[in-house]
N, C-alpha and C. Protein backbone atom coordinates (compact mmCIF):
# COMPACT_ATOMS: atom_id res chain seq x y z
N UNK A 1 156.22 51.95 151.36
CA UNK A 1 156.31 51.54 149.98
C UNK A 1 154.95 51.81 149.32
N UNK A 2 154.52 52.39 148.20
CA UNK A 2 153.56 52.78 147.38
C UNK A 2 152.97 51.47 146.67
N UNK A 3 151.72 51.44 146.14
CA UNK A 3 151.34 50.31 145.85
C UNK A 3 151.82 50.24 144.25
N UNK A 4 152.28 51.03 143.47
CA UNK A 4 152.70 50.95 142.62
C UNK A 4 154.23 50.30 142.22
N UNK A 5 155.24 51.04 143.33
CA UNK A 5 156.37 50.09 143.61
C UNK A 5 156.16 48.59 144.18
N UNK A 6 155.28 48.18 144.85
CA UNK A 6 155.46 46.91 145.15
C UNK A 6 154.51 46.59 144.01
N UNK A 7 153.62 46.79 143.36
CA UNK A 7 153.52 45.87 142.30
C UNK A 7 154.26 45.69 141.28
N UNK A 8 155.42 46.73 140.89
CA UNK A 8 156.99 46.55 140.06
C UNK A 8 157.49 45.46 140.96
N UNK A 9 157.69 45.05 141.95
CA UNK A 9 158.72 44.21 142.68
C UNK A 9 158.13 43.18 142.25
N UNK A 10 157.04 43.02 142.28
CA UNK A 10 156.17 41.75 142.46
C UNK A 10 156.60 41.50 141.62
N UNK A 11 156.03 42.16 140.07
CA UNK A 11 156.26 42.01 138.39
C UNK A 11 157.48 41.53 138.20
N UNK A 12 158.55 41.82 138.81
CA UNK A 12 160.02 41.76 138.51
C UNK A 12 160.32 40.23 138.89
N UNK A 13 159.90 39.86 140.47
CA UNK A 13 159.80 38.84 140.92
C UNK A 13 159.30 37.69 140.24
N UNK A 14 158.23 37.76 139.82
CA UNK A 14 157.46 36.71 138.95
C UNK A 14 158.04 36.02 137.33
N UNK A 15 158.23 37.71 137.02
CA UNK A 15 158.97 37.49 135.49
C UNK A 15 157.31 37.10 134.49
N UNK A 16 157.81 35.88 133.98
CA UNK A 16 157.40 35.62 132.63
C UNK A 16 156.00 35.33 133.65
N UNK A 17 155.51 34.48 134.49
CA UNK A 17 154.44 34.18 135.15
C UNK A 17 153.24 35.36 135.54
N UNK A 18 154.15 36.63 135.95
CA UNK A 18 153.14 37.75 135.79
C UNK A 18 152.06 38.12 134.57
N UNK A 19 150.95 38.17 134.77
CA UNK A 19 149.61 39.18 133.80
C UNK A 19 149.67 40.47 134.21
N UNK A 20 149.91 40.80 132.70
CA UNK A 20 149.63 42.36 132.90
C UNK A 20 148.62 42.82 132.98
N UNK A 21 147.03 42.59 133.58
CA UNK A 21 145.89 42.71 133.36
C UNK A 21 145.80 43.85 133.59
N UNK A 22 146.20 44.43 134.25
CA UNK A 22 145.55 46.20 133.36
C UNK A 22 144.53 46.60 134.78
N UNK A 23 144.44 45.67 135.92
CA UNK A 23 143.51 45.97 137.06
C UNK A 23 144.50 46.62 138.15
N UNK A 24 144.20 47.40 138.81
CA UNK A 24 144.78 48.05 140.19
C UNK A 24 145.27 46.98 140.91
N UNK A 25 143.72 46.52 141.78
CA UNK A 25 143.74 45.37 142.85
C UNK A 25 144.27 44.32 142.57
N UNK A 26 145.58 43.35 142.50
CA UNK A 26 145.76 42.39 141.73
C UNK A 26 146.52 41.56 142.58
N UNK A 27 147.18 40.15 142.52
CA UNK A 27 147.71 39.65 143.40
C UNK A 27 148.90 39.50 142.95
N UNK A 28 150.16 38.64 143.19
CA UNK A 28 151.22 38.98 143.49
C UNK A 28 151.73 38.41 141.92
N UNK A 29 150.74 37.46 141.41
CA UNK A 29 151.01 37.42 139.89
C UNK A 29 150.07 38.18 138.91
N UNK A 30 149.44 39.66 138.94
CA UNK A 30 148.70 40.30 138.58
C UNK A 30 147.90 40.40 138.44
N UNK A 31 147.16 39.33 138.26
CA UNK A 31 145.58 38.85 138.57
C UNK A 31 144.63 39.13 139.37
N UNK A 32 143.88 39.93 138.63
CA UNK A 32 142.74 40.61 139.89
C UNK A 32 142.21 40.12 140.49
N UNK A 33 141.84 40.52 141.94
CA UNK A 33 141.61 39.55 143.24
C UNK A 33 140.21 39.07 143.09
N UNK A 34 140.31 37.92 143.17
CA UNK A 34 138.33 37.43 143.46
C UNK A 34 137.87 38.24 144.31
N UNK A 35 136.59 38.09 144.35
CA UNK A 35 135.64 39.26 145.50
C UNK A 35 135.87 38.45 146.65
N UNK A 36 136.19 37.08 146.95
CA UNK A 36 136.15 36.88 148.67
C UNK A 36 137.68 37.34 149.08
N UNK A 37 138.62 37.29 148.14
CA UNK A 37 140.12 37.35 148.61
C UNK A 37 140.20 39.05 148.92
N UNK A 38 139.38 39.64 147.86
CA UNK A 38 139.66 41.09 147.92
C UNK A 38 138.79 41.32 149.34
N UNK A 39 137.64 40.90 149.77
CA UNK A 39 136.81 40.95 150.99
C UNK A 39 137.81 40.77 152.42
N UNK A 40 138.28 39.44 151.99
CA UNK A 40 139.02 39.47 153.50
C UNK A 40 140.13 39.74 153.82
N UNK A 41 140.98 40.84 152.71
CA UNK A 41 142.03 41.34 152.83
C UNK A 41 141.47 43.16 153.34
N UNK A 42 140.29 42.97 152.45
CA UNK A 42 139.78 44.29 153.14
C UNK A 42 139.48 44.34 154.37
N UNK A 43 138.69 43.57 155.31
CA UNK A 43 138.54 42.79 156.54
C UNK A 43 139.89 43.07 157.25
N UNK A 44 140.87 42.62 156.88
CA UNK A 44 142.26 42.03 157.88
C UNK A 44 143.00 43.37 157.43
N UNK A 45 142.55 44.43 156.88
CA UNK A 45 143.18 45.50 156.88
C UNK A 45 142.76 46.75 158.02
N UNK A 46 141.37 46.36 157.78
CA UNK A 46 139.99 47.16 158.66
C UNK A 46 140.53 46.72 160.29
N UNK A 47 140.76 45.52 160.68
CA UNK A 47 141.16 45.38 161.79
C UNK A 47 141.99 45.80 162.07
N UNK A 48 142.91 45.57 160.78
CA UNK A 48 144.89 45.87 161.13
C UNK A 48 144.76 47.55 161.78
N UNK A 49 144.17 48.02 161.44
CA UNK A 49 143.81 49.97 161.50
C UNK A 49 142.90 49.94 162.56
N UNK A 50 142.24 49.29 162.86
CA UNK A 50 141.49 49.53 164.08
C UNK A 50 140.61 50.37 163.84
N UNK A 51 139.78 49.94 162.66
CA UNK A 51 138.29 50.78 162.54
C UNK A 51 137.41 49.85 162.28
N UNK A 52 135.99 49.92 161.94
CA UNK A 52 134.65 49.39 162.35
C UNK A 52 135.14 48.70 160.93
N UNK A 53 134.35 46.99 161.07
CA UNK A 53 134.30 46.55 160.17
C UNK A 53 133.10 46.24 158.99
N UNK A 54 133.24 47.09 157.82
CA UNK A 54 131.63 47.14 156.63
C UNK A 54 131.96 46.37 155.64
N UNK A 55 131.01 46.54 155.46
CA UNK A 55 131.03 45.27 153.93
C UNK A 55 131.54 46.37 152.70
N UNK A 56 132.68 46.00 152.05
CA UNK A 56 132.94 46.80 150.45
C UNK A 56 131.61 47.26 150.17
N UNK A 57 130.80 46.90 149.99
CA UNK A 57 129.12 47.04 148.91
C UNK A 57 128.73 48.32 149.60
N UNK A 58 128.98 48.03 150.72
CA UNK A 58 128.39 49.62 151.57
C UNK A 58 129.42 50.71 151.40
N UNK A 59 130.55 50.29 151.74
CA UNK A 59 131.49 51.01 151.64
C UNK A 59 131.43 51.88 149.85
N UNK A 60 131.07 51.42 149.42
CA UNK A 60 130.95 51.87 147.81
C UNK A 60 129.93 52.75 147.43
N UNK A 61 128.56 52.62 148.30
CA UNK A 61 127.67 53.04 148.20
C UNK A 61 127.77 54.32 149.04
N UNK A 62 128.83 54.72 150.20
CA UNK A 62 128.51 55.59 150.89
C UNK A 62 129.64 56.61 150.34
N UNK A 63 131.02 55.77 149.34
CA UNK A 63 131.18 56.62 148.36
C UNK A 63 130.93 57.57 147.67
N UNK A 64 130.08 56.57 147.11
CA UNK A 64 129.15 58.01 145.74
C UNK A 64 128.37 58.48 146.46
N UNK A 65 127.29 58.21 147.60
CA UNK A 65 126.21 58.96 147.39
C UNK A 65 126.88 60.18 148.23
N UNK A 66 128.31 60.39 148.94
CA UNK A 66 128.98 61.45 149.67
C UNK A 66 129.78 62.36 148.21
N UNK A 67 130.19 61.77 147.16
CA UNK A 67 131.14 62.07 146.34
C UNK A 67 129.52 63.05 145.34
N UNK A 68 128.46 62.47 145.29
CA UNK A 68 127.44 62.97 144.46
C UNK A 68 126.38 64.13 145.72
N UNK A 69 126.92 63.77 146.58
CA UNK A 69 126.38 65.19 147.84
C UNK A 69 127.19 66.13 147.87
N UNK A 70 128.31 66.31 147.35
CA UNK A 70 129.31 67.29 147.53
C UNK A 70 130.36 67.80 146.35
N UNK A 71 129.12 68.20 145.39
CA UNK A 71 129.11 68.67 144.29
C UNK A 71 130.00 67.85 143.19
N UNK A 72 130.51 66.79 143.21
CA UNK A 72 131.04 65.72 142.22
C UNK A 72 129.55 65.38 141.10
N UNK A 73 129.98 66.43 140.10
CA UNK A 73 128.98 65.41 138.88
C UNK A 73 128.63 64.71 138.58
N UNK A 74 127.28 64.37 138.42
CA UNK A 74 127.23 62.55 138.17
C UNK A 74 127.50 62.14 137.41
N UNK A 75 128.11 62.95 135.90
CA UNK A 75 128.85 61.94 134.64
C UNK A 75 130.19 61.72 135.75
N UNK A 76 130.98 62.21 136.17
CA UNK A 76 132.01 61.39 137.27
C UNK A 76 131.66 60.47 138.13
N UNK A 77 131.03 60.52 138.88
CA UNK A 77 130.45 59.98 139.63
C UNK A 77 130.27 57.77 139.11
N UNK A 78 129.67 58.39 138.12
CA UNK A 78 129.10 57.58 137.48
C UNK A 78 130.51 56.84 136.66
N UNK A 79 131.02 57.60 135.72
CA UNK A 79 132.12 57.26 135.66
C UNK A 79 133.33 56.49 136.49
N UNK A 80 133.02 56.82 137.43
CA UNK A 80 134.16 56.16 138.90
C UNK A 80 133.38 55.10 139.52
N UNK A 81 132.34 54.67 138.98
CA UNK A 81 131.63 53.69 139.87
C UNK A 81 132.05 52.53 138.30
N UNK A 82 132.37 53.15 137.13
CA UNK A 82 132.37 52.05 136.11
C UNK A 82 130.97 51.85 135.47
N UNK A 83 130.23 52.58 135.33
CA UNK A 83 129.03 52.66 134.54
C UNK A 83 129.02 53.69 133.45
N UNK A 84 127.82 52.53 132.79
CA UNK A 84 127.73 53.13 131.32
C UNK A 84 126.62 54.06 131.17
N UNK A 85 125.60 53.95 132.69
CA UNK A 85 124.27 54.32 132.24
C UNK A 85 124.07 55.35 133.61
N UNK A 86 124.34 56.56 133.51
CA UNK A 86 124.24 57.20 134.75
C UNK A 86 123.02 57.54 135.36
N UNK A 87 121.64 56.62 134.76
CA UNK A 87 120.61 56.96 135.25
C UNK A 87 120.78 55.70 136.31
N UNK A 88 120.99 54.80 135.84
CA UNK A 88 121.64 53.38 136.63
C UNK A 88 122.03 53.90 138.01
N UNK A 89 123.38 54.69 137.81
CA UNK A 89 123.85 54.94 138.88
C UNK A 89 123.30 56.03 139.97
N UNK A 90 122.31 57.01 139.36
CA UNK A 90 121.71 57.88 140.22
C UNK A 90 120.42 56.84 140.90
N UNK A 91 119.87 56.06 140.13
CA UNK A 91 119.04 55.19 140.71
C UNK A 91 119.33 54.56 141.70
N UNK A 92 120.35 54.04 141.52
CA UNK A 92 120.87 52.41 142.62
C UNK A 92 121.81 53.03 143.68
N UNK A 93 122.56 53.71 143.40
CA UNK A 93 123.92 53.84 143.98
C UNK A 93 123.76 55.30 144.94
N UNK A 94 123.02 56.02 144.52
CA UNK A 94 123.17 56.78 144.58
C UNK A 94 121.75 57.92 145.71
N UNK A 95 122.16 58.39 146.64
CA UNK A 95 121.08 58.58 147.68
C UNK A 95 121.57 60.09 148.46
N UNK A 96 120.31 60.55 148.62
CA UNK A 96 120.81 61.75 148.99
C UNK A 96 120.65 61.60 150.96
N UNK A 97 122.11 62.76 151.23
CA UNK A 97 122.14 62.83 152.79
C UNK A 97 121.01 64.15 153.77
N UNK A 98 120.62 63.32 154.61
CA UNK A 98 119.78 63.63 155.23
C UNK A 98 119.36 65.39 155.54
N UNK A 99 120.56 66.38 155.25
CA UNK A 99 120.81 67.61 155.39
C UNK A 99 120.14 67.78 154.35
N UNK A 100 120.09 67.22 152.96
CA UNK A 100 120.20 67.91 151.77
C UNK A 100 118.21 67.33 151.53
N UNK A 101 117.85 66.13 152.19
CA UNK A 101 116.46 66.14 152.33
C UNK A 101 115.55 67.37 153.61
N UNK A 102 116.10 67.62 154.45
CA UNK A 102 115.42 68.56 155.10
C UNK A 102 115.51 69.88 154.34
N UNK A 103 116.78 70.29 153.76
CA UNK A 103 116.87 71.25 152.94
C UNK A 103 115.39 71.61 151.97
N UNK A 104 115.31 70.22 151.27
CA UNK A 104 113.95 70.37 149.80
C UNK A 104 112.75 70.30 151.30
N UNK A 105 112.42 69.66 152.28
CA UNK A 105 111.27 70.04 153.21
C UNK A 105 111.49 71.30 153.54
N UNK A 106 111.93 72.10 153.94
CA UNK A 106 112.06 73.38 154.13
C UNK A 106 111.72 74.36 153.30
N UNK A 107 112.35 73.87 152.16
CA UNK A 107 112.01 75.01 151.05
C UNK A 107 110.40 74.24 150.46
N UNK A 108 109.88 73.54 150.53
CA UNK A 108 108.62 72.81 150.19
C UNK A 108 107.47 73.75 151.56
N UNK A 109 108.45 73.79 152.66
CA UNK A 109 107.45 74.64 153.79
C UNK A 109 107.52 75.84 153.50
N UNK A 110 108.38 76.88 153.13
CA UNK A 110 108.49 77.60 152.75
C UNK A 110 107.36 78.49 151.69
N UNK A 111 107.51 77.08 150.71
CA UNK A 111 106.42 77.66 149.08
C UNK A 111 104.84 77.11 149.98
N UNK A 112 104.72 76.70 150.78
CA UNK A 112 103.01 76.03 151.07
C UNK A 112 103.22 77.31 151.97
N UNK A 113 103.81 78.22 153.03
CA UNK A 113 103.78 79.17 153.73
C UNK A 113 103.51 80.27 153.04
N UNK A 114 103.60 80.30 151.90
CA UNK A 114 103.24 81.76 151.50
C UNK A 114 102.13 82.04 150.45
């Protein structure tokens, strides 16, 4: 089942008690999930799958700075993180992978080599 059909079921289910809030993540009366409910559903999903368990915050961060290493623009980038200020987001969020720092040392050895 798609998360879009079960949030119609839900909607249908609820009736007049449903919010249409307009958020993805929402609970079974539409209401977007607090950060601990959305945490430990993320948690009890991470187990359910049988992979390593991270904190969302990291998980977000290793997002962009992979989505902004592999040629994703940072007005997108930035955009998909929900910011207004994409210097914000190249600042904070945003970090380059270790390939792409030996890369600028290399070419830095390169220009002092010649």
């Amino acid at each position: 089942m798609t998360f879009s059909v079960r949030q119609a079921e839900e909607k249908l289910a609820a009736g007049e008690a449903y919010e249409a809030s307009g958020y993805v993540v929402v609970d079974e009366l539409g209401r977007p999930f607090k950060t601990d409910k959305l945490r430990r559903e993320a948690h009890r999903l991470m187990a359910q799958a049988g992979v390593r368990k991270v904190r969302l915050y990291d998980a977000r961060h290793a997002v962009l700075s992979w989505m902004a290493n592999n040629g994703v623009p940072d007005t997108v980038v930035s955009a998909w993180a929900g910011h207004a200020d994409l210097s914000f987001t190249k600042r904070v969020y945003v970090h380059p992978d270790p390939q792409s720092l030996k890369a600028g040392s290399d070419k830095l050895g390169e220009l002092l080599a010649s």
